[in-house]
Protein backbone atom coordinates (compact mmCIF):
# COMPACT_ATOMS: atom_id res chain seq x y z
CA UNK A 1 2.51 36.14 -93.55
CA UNK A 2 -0.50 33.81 -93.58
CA UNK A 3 0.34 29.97 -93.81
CA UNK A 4 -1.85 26.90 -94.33
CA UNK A 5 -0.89 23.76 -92.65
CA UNK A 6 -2.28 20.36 -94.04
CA UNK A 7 -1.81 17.53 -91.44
CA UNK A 8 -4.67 15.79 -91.24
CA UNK A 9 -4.11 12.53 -88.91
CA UNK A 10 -3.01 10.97 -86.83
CA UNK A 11 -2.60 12.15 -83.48
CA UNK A 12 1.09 11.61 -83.15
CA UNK A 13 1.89 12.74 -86.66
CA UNK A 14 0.17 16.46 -85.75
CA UNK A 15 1.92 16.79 -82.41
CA UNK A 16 5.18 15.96 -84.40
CA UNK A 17 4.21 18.88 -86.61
CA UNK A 18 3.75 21.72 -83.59
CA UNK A 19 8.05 22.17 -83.16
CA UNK A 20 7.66 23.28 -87.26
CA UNK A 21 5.20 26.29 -86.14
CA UNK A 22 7.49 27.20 -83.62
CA UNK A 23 10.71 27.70 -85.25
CA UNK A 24 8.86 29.43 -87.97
CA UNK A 25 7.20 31.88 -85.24
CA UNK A 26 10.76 32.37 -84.07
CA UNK A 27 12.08 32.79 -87.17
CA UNK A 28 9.47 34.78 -88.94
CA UNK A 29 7.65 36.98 -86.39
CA UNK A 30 3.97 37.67 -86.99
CA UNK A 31 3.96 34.61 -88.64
CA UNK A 32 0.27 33.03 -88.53
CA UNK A 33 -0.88 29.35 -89.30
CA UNK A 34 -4.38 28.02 -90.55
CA UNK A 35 -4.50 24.34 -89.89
CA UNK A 36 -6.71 21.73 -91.71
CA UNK A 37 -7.09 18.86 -89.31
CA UNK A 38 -9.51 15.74 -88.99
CA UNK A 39 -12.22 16.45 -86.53
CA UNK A 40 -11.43 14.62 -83.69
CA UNK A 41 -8.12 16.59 -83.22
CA UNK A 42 -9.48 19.42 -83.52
CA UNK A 43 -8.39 20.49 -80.41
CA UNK A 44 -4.74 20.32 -80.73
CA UNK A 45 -3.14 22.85 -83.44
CA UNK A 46 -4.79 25.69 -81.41
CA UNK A 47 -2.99 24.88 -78.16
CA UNK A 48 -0.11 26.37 -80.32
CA UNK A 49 0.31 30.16 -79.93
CA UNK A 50 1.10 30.80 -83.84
CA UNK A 51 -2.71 28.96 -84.98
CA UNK A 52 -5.17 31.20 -85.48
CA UNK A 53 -7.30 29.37 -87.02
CA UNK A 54 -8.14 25.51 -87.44
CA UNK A 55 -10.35 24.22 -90.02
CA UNK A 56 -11.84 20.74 -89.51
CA UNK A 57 -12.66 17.80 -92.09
CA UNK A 58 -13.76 14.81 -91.67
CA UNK A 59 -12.42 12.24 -94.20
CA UNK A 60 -12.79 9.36 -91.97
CA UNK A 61 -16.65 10.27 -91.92
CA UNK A 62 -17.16 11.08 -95.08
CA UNK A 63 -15.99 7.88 -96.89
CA UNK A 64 -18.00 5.82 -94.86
CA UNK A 65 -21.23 7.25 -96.80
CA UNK A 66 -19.57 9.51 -99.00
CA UNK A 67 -22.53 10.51 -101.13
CA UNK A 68 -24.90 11.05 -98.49
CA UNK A 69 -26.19 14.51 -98.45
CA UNK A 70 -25.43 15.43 -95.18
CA UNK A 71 -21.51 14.82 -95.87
CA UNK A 72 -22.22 16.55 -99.07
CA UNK A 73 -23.25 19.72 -97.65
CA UNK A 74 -20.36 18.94 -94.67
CA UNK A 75 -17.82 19.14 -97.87
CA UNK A 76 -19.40 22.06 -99.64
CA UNK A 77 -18.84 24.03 -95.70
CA UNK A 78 -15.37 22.68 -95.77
CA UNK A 79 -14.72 24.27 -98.78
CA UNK A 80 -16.32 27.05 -98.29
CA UNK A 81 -14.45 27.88 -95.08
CA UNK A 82 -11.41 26.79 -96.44
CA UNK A 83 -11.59 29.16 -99.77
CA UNK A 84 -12.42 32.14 -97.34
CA UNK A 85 -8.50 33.13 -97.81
CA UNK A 86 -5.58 33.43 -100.22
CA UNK A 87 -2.42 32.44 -98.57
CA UNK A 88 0.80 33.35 -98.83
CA UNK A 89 2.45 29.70 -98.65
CA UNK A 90 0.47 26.19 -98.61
CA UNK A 91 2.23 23.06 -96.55
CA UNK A 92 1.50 19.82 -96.94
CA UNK A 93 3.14 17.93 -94.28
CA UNK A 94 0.58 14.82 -94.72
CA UNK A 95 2.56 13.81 -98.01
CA UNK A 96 -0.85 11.33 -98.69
CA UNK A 97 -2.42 11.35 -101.90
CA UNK A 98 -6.01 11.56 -100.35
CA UNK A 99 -4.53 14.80 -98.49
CA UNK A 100 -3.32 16.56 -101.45
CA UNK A 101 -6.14 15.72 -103.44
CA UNK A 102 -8.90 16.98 -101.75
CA UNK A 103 -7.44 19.56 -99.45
CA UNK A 104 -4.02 20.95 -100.66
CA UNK A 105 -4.75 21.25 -104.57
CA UNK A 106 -8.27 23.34 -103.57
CA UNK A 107 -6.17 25.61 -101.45
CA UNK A 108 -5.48 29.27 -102.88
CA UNK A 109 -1.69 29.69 -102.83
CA UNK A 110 1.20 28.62 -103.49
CA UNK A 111 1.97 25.13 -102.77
CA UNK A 112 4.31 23.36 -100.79
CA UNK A 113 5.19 19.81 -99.49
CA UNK A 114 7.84 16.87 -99.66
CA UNK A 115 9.50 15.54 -102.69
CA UNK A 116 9.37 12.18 -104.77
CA UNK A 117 11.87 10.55 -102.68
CA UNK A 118 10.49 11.92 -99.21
CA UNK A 119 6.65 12.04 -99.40
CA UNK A 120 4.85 8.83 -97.47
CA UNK A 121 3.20 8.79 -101.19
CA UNK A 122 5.38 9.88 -103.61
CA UNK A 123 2.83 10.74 -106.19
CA UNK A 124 1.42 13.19 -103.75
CA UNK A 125 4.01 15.71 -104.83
CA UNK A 126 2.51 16.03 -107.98
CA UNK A 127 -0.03 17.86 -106.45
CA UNK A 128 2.58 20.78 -105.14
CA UNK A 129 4.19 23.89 -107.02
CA UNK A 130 7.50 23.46 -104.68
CA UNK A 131 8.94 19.51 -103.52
CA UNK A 132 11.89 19.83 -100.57
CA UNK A 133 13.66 16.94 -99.73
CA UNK A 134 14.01 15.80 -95.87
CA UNK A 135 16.28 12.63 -95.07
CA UNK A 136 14.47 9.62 -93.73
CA UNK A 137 17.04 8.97 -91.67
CA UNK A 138 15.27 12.04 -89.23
CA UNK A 139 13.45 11.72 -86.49
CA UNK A 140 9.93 12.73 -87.69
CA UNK A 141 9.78 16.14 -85.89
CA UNK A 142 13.25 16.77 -87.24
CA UNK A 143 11.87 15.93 -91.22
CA UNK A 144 8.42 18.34 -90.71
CA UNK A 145 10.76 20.83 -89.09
CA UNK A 146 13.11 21.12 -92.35
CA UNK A 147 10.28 20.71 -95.01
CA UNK A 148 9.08 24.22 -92.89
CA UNK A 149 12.32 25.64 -93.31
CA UNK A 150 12.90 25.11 -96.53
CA UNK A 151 9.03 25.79 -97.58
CA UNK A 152 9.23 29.39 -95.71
CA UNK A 153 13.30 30.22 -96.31
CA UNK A 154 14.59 30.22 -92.96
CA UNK A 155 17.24 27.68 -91.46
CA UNK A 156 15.96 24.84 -89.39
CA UNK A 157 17.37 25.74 -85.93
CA UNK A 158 20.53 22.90 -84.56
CA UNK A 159 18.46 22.85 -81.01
CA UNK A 160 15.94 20.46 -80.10
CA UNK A 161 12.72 21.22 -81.58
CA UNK A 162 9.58 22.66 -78.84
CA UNK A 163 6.39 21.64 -78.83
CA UNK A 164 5.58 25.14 -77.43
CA UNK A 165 1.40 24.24 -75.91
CA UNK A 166 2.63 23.01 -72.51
CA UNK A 167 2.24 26.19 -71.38
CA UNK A 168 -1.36 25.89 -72.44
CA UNK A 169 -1.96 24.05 -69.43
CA UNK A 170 0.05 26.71 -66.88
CA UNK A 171 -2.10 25.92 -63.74
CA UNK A 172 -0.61 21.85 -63.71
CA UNK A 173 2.63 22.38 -65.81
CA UNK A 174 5.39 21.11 -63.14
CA UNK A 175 3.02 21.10 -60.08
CA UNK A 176 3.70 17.41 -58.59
CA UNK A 177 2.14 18.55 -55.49
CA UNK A 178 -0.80 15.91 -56.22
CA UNK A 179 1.50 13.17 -56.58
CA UNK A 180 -0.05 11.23 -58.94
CA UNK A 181 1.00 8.89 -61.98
CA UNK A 182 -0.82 8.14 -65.32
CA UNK A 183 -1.11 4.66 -66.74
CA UNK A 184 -1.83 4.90 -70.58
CA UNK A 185 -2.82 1.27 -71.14
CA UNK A 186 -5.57 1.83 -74.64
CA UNK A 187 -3.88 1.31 -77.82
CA UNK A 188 -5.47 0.69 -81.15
CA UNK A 189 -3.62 -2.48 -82.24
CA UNK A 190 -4.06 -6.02 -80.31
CA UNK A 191 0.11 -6.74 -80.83
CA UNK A 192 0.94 -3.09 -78.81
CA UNK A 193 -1.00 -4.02 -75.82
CA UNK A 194 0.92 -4.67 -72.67
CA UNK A 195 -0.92 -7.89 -70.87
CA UNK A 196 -3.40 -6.72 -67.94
CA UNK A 197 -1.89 -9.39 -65.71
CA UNK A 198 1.55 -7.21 -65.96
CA UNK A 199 0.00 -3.86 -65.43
CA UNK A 200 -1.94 -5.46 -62.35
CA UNK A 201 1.82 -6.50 -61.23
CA UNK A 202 3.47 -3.26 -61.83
CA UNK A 203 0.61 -1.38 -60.14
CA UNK A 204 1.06 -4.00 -57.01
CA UNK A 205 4.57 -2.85 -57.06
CA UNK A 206 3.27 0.62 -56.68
CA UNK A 207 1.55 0.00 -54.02
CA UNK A 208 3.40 1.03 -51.30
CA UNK A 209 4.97 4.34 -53.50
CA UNK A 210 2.44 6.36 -51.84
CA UNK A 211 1.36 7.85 -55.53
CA UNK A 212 -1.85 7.96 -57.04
CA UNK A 213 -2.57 6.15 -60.75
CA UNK A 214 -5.07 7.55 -62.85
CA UNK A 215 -6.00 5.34 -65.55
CA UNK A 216 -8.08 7.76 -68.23
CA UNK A 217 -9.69 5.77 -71.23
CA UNK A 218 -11.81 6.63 -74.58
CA UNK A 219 -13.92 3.72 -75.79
CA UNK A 220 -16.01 1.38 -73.40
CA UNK A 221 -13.69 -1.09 -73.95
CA UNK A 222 -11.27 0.39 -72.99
CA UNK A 223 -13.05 1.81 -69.70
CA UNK A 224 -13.86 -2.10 -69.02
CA UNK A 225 -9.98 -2.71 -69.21
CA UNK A 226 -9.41 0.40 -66.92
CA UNK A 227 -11.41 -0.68 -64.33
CA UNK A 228 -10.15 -4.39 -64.67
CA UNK A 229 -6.62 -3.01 -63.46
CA UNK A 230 -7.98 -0.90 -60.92
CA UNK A 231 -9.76 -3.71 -59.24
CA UNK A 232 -8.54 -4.28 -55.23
CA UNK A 233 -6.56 -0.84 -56.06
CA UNK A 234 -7.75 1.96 -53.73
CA UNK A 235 -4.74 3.95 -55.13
CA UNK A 236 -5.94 3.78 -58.52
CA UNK A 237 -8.75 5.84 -60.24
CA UNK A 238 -10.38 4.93 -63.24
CA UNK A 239 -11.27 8.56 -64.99
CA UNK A 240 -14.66 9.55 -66.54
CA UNK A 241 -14.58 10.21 -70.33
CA UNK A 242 -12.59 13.39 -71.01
CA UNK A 243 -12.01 15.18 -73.78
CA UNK A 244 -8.35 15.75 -75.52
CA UNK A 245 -8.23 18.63 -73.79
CA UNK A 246 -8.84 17.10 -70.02
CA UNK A 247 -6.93 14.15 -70.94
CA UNK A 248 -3.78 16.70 -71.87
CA UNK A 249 -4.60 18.68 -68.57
CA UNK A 250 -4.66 15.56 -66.40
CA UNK A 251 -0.88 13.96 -68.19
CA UNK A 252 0.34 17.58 -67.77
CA UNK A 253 0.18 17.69 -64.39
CA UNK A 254 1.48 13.72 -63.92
CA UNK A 255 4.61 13.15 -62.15
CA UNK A 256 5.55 10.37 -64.16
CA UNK A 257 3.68 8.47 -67.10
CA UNK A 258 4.26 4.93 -68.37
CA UNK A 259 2.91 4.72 -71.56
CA UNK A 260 2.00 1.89 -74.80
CA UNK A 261 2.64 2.38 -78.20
CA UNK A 262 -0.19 5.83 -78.53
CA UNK A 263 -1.10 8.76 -79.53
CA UNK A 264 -1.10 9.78 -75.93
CA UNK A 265 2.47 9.17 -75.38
CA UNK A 266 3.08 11.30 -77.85
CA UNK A 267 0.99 13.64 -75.93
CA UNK A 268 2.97 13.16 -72.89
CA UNK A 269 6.11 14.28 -75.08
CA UNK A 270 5.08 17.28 -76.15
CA UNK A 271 3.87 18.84 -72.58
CA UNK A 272 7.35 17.73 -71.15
CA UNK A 273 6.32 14.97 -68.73
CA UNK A 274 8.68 12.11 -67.85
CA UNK A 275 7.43 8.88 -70.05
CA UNK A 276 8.22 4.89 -70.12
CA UNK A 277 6.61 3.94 -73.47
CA UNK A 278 6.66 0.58 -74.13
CA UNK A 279 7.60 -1.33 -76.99
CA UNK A 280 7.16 -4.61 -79.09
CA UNK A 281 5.99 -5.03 -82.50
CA UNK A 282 6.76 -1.45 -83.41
CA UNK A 283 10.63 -0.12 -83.46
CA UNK A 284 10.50 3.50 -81.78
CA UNK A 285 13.19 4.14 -84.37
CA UNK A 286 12.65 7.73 -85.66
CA UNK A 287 9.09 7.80 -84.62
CA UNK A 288 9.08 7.00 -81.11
CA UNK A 289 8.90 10.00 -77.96
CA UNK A 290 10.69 13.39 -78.61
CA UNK A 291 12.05 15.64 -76.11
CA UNK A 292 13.25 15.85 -72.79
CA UNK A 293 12.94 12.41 -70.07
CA UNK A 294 11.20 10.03 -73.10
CA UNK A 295 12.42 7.13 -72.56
CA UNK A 296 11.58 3.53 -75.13
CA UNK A 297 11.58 0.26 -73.03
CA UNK A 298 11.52 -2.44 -75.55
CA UNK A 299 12.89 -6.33 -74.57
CA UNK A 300 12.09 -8.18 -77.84
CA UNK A 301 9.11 -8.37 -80.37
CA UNK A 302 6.15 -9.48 -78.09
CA UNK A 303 4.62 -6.94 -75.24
CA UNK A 304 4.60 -9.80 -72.79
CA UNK A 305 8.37 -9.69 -72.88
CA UNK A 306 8.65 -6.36 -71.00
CA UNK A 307 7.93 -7.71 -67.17
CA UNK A 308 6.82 -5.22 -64.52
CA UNK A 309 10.07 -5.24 -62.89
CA UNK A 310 11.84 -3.63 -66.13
CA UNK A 311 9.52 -0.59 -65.68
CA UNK A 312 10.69 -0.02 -62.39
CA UNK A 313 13.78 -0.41 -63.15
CA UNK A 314 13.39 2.54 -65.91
CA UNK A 315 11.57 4.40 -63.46
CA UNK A 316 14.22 4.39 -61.36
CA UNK A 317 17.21 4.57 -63.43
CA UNK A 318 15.85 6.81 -66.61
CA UNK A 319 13.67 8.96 -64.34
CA UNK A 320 15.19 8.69 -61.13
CA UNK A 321 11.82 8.42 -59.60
């Protein structure tokens, strides 16, 4: 059986996605996935073991200059690649208008994705020969995991959902030996960031822990931030630009991770290492870390409410570390 997957963006919402594929694999054997993905996370769906292949677009690049002719022969590829099968089922589990319009509709087969009262944009379903309903009262991963089930006829399994790529990484999964932590202090919004005068704080509290902090970053502001913190730290290394892929390898082999509001943290989830994500503006609520030692720290509405001393005390008492 030959399935396409539509998830586009962002990077949490695909990781949410991979625990679908894997109850499907389980449920279905031989079981393979196509995955249409934005470019940049590219690298993710084919960490899973059920991918075969992934098929990038570039939306976010496109509209910029959409009627330029180099993102008009980047379209006519993505088409072209994407019309190079007929599958057996189509999911949309991006439940965006955009998404269904220029990706899912095109697709050859039969179409799948959430109904009126479940898709992020309800008039998205219009766009799909089958509409399942999925409670918003899930968790995320628990909604994408029933609209699979109920797109491909099996029952969505009672256990907690896996992630199924950390053992992409088998070299650093569960090795502590390098004793090391991972600070994940770059966020896209102003309101998630935790203030650099706390994470200077907490890492002085470190200090003595005899662990290393690696502080990776992806923009050169956010490299000018890293090395801010590290400042006076010989414990603390700011990283060179890594891909997804080095980032992932360098969290997976973390002994402990404390985390803002990111895509990252979500990336910490799904390879199974222990995570403090912090928390103001935005109510973890069904969207926040799933699966084992993820663990929300949230005092109020503001970042600057969460002092260095709470971490430690969730270190301690949620990680036993």
């Amino acid at each position: 059986m030959r399935v396409l997957i539509v998830k586009t963006s962002s990077m949490g919402d695909i990781l949410h996605s991979l625990p679908a594929l894997t109850d499907a694999m389980t449920a279905l054997p031989g079981i393979r996935f196509d995955w249409v993905v934005e470019e940049g996370f590219a690298q993710i769906p084919g960490w899973h073991p059920a991918v075969d292949k992934v098929i990038p677009i570039a939306i976010r690049r496109w509209r910029k200059h959409w009627f330029s002719g180099e993102n008009r022969a980047d379209r006519a590829k993505f088409y072209q690649e994407l019309h190079s099968r007929h599958y057996d089922c189509v999911i949309d589990a991006q439940g965006l208008i955009k998404s269904a319009l220029l990706v899912t509709r095109k697709a050859y087969g039969v179409k799948h994705g959430m109904d009126w009262r479940s898709a992020r944009e309800p008039l998205a379903c219009l766009f799909y020969n089958y509409r399942h309903h999925a409670s918003w009262q899930l968790h995320a991963v628990e909604r994408i995991r029933e609209l699979f089930a109920q797109s491909l006829g099996y029952n969505k399994p009672e256990q907690q959902g896996d992630y199924a790529i950390a053992r992409h990484f088998p070299t650093l999964l569960n090795d502590n030996s390098a004793g090391y932590a991972v600070f994940l202090h770059a966020t896209t919004r102003d309101d998630k960031h935790w203030p650099e005068t706390q994470w200077r704080k907490l890492l002085s509290l470190m200090a003595n822990s005899g662990l290393r902090v690696k502080l990776p970053w992806g923009a050169a502001h956010e490299e000018a931030r890293a090395k801010r913190l590290a400042e006076g730290y010989d414990f603390v290394e700011v990283l060179p630009r890594l891909s997804l892929e080095d980032v992932a390898k360098v969290i997976a082999g973390a002994q402990f991770v404390v985390s803002v509001d990111t895509g990252l943290s979500h990336l910490t989830a799904a390879l199974g290492r222990p995570n403090i994500t912090l928390y103001g503006p935005t109510d973890p609520g069904l969207i926040g870390g799933y699966g084992k030692n993820q663990f929300a720290l949230r005092r109020g509405t503001t970042m600057a409410e969460i002092s260095p001393e709470d971490v430690i005390a969730a270190l301690k008492d949620e990680l036993n570390i």
